[in-house]
N, C-alpha and C. Protein backbone atom coordinates (compact mmCIF):
# COMPACT_ATOMS: atom_id res chain seq x y z
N UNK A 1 8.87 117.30 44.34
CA UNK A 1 7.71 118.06 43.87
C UNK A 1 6.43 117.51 44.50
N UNK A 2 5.61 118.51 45.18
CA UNK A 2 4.01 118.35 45.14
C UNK A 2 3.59 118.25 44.31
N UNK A 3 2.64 116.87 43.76
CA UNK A 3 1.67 116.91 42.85
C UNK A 3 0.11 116.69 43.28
N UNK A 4 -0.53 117.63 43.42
CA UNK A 4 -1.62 117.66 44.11
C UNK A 4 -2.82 117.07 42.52
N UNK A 5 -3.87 116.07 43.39
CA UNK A 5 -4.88 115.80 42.22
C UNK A 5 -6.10 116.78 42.50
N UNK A 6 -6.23 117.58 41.46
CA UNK A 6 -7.26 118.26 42.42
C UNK A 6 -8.34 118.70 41.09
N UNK A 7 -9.90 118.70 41.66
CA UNK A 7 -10.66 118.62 40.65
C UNK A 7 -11.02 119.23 40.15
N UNK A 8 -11.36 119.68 39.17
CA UNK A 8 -11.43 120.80 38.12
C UNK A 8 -12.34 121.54 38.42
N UNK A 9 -13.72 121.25 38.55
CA UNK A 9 -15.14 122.02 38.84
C UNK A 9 -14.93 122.07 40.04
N UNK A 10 -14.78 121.53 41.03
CA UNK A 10 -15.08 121.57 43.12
C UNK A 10 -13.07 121.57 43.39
N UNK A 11 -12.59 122.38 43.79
CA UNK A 11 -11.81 122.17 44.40
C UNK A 11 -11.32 121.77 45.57
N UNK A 12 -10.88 120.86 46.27
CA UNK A 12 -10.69 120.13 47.18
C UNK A 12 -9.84 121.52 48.22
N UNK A 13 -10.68 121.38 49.06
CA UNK A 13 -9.84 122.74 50.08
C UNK A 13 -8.74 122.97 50.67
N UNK A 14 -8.43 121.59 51.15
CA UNK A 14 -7.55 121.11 51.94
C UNK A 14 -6.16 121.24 51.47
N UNK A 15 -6.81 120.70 49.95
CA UNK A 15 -5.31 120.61 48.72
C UNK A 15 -4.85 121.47 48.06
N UNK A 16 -5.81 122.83 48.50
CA UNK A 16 -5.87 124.11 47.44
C UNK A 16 -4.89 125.12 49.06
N UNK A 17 -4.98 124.44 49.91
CA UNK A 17 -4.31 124.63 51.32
C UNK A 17 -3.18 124.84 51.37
N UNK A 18 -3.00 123.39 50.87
CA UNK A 18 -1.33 123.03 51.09
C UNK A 18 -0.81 123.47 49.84
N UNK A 19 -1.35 123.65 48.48
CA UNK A 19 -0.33 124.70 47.39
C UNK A 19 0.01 125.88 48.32
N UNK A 20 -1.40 126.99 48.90
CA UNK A 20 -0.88 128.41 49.33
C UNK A 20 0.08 128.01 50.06
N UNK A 21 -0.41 127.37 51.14
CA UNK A 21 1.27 127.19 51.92
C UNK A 21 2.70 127.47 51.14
N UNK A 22 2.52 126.50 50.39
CA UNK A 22 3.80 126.03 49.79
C UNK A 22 4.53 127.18 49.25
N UNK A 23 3.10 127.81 48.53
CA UNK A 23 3.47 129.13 47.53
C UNK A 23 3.88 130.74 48.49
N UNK A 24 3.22 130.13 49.90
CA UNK A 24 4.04 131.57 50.88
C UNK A 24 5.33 131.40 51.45
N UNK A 25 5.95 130.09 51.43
CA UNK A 25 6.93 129.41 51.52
C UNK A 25 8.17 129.77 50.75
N UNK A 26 8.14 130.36 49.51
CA UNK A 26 8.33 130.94 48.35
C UNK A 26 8.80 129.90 47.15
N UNK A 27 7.90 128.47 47.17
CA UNK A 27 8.02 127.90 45.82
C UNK A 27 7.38 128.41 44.68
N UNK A 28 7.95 127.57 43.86
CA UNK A 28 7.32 127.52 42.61
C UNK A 28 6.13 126.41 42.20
N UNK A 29 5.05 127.20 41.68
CA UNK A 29 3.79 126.09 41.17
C UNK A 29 3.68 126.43 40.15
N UNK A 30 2.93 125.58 39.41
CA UNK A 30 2.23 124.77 38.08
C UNK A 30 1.32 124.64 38.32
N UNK A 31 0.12 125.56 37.46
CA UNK A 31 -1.23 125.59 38.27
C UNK A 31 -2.13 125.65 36.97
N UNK A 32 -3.77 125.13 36.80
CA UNK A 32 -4.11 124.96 35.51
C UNK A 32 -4.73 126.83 35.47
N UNK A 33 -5.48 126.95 34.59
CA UNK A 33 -5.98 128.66 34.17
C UNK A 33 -7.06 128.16 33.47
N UNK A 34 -7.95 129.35 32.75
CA UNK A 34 -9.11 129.19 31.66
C UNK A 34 -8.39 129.07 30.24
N UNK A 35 -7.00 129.03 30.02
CA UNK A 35 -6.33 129.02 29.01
C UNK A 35 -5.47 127.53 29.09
N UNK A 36 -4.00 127.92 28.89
CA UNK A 36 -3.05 126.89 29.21
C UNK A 36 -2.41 127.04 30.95
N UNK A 37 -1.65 125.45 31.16
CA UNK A 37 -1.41 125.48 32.52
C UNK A 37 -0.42 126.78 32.36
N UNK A 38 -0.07 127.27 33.38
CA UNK A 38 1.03 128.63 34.20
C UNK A 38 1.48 128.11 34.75
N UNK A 39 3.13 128.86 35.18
CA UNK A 39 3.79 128.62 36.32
C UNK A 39 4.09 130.00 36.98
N UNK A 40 4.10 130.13 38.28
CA UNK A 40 4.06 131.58 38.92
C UNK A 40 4.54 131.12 40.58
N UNK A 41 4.23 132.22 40.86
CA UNK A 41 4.68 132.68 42.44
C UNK A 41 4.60 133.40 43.49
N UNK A 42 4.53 134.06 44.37
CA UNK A 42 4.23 135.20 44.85
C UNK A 42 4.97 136.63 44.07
N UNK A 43 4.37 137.35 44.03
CA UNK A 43 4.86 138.68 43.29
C UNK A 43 5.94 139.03 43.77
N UNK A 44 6.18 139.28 45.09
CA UNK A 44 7.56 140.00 45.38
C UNK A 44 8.59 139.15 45.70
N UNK A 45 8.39 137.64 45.24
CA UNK A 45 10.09 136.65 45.15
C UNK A 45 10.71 136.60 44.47
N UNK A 46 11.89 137.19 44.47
CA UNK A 46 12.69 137.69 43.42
C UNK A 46 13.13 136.47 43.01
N UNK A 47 13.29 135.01 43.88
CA UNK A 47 14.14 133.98 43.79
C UNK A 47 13.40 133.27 42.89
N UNK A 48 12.27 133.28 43.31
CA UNK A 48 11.57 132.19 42.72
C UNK A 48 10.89 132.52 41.44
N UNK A 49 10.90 134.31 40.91
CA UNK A 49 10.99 134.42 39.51
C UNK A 49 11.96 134.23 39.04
N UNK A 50 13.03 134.04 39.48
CA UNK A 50 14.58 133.85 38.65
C UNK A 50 14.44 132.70 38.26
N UNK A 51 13.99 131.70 39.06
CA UNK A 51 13.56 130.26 38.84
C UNK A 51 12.90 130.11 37.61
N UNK A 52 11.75 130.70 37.64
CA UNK A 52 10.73 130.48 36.69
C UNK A 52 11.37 130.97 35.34
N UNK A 53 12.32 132.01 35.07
CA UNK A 53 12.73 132.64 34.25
C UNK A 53 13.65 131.41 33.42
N UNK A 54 14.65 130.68 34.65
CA UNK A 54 15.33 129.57 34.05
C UNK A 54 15.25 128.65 33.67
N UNK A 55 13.86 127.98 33.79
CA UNK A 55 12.59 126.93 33.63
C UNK A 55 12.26 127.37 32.51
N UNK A 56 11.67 128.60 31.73
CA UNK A 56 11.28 129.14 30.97
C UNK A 56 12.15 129.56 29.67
N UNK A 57 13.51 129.72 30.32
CA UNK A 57 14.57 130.16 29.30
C UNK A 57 14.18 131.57 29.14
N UNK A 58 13.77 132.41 30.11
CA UNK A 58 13.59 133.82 29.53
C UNK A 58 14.10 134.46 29.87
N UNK A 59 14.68 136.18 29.37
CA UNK A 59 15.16 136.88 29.21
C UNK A 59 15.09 137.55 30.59
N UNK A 60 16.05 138.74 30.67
CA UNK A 60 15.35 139.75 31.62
C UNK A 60 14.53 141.19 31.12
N UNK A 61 14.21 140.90 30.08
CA UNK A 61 13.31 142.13 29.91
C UNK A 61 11.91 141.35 29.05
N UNK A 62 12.03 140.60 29.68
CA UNK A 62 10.04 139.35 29.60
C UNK A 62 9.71 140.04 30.47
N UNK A 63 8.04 140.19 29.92
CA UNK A 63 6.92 141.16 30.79
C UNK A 63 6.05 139.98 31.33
N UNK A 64 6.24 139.69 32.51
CA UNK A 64 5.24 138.57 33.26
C UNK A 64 4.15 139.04 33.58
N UNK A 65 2.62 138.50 33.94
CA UNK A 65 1.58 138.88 34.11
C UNK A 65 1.38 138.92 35.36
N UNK A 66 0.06 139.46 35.82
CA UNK A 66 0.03 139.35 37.41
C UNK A 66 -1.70 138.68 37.15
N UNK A 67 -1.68 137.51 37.99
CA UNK A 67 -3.29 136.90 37.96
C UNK A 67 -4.09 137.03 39.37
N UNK A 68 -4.88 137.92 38.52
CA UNK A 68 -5.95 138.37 40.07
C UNK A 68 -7.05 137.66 40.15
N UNK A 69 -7.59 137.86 41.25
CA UNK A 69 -8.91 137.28 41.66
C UNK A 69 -10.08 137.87 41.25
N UNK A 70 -10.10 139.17 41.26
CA UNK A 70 -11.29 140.19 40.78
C UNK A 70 -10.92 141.33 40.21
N UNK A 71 -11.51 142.74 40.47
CA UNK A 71 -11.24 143.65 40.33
C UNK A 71 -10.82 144.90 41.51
N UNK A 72 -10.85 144.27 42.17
CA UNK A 72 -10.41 145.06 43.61
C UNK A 72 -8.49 144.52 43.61
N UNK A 73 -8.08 143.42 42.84
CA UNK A 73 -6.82 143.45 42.64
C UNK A 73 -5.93 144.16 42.34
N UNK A 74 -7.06 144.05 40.82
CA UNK A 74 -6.58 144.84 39.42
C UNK A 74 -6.48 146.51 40.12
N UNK A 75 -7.45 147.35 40.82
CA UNK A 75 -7.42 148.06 41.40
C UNK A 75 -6.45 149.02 42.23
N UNK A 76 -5.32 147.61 43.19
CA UNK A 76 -4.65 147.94 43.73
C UNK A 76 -3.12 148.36 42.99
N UNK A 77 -3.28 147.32 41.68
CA UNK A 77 -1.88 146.95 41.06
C UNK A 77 -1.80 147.82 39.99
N UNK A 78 -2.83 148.47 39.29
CA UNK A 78 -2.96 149.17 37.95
C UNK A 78 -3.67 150.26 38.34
N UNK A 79 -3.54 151.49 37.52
CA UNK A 79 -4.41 152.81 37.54
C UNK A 79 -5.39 152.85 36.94
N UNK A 80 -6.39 152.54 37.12
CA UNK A 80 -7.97 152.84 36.60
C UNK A 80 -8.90 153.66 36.55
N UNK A 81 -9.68 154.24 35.53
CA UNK A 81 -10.04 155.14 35.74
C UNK A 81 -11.58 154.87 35.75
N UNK A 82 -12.29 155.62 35.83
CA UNK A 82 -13.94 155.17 35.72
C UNK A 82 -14.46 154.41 34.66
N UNK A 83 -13.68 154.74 33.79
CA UNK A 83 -14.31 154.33 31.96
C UNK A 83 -13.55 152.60 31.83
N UNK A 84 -12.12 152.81 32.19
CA UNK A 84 -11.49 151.51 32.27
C UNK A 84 -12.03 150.65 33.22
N UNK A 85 -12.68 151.12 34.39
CA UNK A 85 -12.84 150.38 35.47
C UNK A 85 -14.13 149.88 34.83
N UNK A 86 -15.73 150.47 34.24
CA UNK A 86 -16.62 149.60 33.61
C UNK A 86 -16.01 149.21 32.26
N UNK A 87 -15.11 149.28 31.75
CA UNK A 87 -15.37 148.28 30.49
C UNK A 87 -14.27 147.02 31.05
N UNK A 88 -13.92 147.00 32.60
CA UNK A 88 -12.78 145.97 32.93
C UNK A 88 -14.20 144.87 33.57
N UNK A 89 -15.11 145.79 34.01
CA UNK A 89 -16.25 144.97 35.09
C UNK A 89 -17.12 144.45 34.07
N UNK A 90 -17.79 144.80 32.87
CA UNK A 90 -18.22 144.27 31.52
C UNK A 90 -17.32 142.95 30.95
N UNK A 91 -16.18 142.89 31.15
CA UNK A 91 -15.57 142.02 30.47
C UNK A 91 -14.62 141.25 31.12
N UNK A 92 -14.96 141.04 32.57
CA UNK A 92 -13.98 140.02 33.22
C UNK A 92 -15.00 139.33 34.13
N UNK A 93 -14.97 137.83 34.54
CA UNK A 93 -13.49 137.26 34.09
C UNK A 93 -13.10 136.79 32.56
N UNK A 94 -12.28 136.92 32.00
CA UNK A 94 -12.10 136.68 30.57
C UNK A 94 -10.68 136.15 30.24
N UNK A 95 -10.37 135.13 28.95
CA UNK A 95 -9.15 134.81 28.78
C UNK A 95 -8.08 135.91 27.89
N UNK A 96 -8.06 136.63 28.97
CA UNK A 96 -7.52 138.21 27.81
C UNK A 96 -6.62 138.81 29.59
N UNK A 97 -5.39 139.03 28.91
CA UNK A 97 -4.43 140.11 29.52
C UNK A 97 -4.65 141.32 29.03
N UNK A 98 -5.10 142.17 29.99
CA UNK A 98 -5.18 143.49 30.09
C UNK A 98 -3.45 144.57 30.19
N UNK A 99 -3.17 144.89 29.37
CA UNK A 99 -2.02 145.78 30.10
C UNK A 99 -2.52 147.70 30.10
N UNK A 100 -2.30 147.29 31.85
CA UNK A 100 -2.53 148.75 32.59
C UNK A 100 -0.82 149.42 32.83
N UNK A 101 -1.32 150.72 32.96
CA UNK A 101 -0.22 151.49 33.83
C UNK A 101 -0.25 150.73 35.33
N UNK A 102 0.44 150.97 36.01
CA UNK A 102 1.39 150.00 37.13
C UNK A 102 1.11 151.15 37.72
N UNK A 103 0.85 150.49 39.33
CA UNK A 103 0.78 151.40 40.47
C UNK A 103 2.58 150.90 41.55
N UNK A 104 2.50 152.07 42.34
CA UNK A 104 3.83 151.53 42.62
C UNK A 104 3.84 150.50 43.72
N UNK A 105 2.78 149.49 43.94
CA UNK A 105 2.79 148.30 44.49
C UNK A 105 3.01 147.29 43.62
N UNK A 106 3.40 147.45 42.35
CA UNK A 106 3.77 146.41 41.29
C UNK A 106 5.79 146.89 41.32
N UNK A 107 6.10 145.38 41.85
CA UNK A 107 7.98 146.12 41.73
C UNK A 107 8.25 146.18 40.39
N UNK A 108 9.46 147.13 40.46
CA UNK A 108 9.49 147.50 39.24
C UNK A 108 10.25 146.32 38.21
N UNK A 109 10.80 145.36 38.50
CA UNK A 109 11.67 143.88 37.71
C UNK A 109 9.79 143.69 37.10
N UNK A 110 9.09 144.28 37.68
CA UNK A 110 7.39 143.15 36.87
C UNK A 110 6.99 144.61 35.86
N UNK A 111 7.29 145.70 35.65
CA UNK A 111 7.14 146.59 34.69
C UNK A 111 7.71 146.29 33.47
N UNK A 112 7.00 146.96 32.53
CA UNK A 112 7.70 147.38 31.39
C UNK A 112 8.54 148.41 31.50
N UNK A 113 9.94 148.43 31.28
CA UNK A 113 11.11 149.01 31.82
C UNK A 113 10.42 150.68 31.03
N UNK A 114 9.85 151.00 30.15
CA UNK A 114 9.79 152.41 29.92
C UNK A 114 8.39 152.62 30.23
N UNK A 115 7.07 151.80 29.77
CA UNK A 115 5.91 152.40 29.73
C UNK A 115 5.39 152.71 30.85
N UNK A 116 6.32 151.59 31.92
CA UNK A 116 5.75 151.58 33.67
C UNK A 116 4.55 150.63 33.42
N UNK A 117 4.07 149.66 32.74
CA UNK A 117 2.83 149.04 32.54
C UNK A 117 3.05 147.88 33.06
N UNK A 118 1.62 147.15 33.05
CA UNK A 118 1.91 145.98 34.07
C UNK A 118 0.91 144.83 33.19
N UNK A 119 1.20 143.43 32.88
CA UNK A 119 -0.40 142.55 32.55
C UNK A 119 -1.30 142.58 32.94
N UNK A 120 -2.63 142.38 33.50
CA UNK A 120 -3.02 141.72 34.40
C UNK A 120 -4.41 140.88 33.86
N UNK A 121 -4.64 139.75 34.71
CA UNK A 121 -6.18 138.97 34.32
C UNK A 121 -6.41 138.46 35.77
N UNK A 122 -8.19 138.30 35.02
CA UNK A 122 -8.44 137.82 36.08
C UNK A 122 -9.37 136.79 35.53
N UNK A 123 -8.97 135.18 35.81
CA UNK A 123 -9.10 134.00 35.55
C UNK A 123 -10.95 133.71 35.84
N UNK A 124 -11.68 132.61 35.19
CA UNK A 124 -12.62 132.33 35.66
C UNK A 124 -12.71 130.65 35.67
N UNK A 125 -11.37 129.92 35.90
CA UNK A 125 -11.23 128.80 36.02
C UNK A 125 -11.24 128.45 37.57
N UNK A 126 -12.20 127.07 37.98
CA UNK A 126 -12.44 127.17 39.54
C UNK A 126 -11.42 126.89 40.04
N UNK A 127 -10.07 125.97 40.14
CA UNK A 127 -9.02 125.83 40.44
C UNK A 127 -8.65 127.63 40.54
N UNK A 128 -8.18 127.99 40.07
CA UNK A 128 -6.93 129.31 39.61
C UNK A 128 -7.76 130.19 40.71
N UNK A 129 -8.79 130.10 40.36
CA UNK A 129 -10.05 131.14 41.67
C UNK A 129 -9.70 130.75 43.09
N UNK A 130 -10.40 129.44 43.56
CA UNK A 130 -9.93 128.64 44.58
C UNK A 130 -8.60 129.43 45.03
N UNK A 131 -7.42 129.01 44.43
CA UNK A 131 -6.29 129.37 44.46
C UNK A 131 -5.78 130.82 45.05
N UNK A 132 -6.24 131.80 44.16
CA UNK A 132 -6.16 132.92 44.51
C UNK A 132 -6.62 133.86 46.26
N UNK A 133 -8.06 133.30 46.10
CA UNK A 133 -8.66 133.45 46.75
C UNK A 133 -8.46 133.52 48.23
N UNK A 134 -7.50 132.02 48.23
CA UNK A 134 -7.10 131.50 49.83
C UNK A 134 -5.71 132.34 49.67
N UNK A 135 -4.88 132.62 48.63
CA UNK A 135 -3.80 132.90 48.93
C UNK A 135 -3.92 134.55 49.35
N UNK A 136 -4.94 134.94 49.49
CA UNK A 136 -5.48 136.36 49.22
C UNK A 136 -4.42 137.31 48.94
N UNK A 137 -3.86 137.07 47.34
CA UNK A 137 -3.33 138.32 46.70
C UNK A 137 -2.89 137.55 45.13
N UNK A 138 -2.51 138.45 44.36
CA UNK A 138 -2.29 137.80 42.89
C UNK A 138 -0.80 137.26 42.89
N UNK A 139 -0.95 136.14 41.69
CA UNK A 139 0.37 135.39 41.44
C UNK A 139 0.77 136.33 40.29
N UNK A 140 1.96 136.16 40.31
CA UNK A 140 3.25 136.36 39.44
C UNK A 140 2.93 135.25 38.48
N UNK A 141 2.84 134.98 37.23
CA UNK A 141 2.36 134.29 36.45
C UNK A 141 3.08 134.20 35.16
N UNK A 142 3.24 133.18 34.13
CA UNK A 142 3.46 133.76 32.76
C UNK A 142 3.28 131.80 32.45
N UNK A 143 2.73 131.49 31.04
CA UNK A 143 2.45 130.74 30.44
C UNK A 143 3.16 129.85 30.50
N UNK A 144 2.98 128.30 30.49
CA UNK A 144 4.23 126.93 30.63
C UNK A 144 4.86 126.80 29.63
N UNK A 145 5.48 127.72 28.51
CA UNK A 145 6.11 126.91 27.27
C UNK A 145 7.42 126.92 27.75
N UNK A 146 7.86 125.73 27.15
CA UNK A 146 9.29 124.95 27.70
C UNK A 146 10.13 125.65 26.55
N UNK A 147 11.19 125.83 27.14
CA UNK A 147 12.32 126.63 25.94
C UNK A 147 12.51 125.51 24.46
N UNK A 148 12.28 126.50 23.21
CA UNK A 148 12.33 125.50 21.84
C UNK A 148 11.25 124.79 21.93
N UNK A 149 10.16 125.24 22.53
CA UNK A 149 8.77 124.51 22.52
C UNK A 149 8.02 125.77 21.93
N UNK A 150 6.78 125.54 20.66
CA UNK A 150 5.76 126.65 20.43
C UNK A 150 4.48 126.87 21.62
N UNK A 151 4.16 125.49 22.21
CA UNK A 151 3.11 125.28 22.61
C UNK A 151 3.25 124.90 24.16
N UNK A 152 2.60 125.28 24.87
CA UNK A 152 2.35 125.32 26.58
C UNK A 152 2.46 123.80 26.62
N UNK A 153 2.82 123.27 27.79
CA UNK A 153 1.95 121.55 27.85
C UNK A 153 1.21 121.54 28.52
N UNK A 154 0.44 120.46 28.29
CA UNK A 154 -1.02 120.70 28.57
C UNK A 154 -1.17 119.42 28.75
N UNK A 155 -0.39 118.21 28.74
CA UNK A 155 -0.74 116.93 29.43
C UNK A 155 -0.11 116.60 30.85
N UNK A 156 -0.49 115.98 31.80
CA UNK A 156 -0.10 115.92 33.48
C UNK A 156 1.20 114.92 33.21
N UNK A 157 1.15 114.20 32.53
CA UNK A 157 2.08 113.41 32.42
C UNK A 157 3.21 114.17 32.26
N UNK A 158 3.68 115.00 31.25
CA UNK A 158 4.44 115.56 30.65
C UNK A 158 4.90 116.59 31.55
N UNK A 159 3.84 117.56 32.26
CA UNK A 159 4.41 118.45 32.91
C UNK A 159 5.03 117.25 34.31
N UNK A 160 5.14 116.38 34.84
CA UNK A 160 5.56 115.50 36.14
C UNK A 160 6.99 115.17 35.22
N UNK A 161 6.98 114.46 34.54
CA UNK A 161 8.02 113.75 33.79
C UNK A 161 9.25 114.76 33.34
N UNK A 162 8.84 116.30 33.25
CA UNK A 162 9.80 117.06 32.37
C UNK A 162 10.50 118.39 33.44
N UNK A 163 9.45 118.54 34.44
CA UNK A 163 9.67 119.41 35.10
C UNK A 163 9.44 119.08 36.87
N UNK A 164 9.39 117.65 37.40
CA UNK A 164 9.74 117.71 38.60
C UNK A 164 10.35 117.86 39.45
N UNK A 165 11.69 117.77 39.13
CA UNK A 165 13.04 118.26 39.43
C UNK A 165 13.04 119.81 40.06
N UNK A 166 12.07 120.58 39.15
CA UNK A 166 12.58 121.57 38.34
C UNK A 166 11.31 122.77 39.24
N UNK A 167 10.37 122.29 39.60
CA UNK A 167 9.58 122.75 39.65
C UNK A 167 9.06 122.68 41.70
N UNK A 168 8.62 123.09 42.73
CA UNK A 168 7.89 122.82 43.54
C UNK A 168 6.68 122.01 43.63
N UNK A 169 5.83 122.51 42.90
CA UNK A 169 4.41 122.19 43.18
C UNK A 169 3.42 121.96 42.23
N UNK A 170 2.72 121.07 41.77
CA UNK A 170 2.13 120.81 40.79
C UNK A 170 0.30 120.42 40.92
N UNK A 171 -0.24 121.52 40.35
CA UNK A 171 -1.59 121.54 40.51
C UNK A 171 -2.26 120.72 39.59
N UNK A 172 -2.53 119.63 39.03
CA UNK A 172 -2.93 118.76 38.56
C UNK A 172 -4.69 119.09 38.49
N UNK A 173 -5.15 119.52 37.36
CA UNK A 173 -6.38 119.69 37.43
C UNK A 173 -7.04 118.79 35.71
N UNK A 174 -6.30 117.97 35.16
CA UNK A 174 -6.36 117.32 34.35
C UNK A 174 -5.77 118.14 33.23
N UNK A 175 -5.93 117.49 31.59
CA UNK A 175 -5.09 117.87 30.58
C UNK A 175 -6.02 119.42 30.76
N UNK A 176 -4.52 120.63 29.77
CA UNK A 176 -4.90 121.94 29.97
C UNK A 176 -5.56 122.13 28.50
N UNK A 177 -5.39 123.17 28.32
CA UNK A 177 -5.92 123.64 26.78
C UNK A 177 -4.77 123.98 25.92
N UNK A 178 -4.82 124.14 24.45
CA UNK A 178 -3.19 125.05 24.06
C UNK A 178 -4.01 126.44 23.39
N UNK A 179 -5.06 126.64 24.02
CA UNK A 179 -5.40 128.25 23.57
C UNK A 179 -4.66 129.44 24.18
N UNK A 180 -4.79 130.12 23.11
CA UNK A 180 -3.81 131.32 23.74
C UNK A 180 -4.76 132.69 24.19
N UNK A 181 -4.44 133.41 25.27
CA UNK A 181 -5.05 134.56 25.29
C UNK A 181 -5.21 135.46 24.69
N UNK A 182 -6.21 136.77 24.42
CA UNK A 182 -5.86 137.21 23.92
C UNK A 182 -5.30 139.15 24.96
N UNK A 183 -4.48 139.91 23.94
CA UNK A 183 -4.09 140.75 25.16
C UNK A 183 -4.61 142.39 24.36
N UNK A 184 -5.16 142.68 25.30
CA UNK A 184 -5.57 144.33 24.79
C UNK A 184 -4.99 145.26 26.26
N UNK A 185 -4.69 146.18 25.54
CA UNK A 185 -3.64 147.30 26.01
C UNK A 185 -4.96 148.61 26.32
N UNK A 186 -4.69 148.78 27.69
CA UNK A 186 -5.72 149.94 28.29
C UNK A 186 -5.00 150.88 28.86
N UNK A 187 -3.88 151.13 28.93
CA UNK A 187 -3.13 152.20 28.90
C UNK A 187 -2.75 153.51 28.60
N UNK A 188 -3.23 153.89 27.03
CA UNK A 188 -3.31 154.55 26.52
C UNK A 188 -4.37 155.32 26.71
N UNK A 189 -4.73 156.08 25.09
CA UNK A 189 -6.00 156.93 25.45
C UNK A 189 -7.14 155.93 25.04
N UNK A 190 -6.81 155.14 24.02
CA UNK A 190 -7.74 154.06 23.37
C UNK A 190 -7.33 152.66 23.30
N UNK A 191 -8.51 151.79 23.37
CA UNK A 191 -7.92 150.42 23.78
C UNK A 191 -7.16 149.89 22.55
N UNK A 192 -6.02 149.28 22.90
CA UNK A 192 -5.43 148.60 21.46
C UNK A 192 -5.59 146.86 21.25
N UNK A 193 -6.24 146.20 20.59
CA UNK A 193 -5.73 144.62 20.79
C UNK A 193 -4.51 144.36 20.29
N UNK A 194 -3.54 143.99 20.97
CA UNK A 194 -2.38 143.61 20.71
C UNK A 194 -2.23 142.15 20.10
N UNK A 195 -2.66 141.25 21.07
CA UNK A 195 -3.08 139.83 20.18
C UNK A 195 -4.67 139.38 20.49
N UNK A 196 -5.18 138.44 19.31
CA UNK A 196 -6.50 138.29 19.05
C UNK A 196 -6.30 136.64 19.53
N UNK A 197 -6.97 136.32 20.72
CA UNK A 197 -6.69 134.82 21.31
C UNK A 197 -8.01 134.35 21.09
N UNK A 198 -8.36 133.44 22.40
CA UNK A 198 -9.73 132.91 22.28
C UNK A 198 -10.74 134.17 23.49
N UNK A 199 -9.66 134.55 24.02
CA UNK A 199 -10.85 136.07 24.68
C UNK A 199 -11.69 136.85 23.62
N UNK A 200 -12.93 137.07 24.17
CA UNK A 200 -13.50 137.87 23.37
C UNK A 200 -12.89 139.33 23.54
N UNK A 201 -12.62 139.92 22.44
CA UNK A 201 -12.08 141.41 22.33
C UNK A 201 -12.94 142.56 21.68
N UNK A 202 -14.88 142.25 21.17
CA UNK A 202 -15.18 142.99 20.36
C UNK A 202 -16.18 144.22 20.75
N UNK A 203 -15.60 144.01 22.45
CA UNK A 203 -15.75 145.45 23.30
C UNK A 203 -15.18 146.41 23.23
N UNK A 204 -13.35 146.08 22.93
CA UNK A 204 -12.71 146.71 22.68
C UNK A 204 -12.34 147.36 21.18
N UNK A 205 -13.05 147.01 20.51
CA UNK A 205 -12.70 147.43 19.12
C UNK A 205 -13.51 148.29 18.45
């Protein structure tokens, strides 16, 4: 495993380098967020979500997120309409999953098998930005909780010690948070909050 030290506010370029590499390579990383650390991948590796799935203990009908950089992502990957598109530009970047209808550049293993819908956020943590940015396109994403665990980990120690084996690449941006997002559904005709996290949601309500 790569364990890169890399600093929370200034990201070191060089080191934010050698993750993309790694991650076009088609590993798996451990990367921090504005929430709890993630583990993700490039969107269309089928291998290396299977990975993450077995790391995770999850199912095959888990809805993984997709983490963008802006809104020109969100754009490409989800159907937006004028009204969704300003209340997405009002309220991002934010710690809140959006679930859109899916454009057909989202494969379909990352849909919701009937609604066709897809997660998506877009982070305002400088690491996860950094990140994105150089890799220029969104990760395949979904939260670090370890199977029979409630809570993400969120200490560096713990994620090296439990998952190096297990894992590629490890973005080390110090201890994470255990807040949870929160997720509102824009899909429909009206916004729904599905869960109430530490995102603000009282745009949507």
């Amino acid at each position: 495993m790569l364990h890169l030290h890399v600093h929370p506010e200034n990201p070191q370029q060089r080191l934010i380098e050698q993750a993309v590499e790694r991650i076009r390579a088609g590993d798996v990383v451990v990367y921090p967020t504005d929430a709890a650390y993630a583990i993700g991948c490039q969107i269309g590796n089928k291998n290396a979500m299977e990975r993450i799935a077995q790391i995770r203990g999850l199912g095959p009908k888990h809805q993984y997120a997709i983490m963008c950089c802006d809104l020109s992502d969100i754009a490409t990957y989800a159907k937006v309409d004028n009204a969704t598109y300003r209340l997405l530009k009002a309220n991002t970047p934010a710690i809140t999953t959006f679930i859109l209808s899916a454009t057909s550049e989202v494969p379909r293993r990352l849909m919701h098998p009937k609604k066709k819908t897809i997660g998506l956020r877009i982070p305002s943590n400088p690491i996860c930005q950094a990140l994105l940015k150089e890799l220029g396109e969104p990760l395949l994403t979904s939260t670090l909780i370890l199977p029979g665990q409630e809570d993400p980990l969120d200490d560096p120690y713990d994620i090296e010690n439990q998952l190096a084996k297990r894992i590629d690449v490890f973005i080390d941006g110090g201890f994470g948070t255990l807040t949870t997002t929160s997720i509102v559904d824009l899909s429909g005709e009206h916004p729904e909050i599905i869960r109430r996290g530490v995102g603000d949601v009282s745009a949507f309500e």
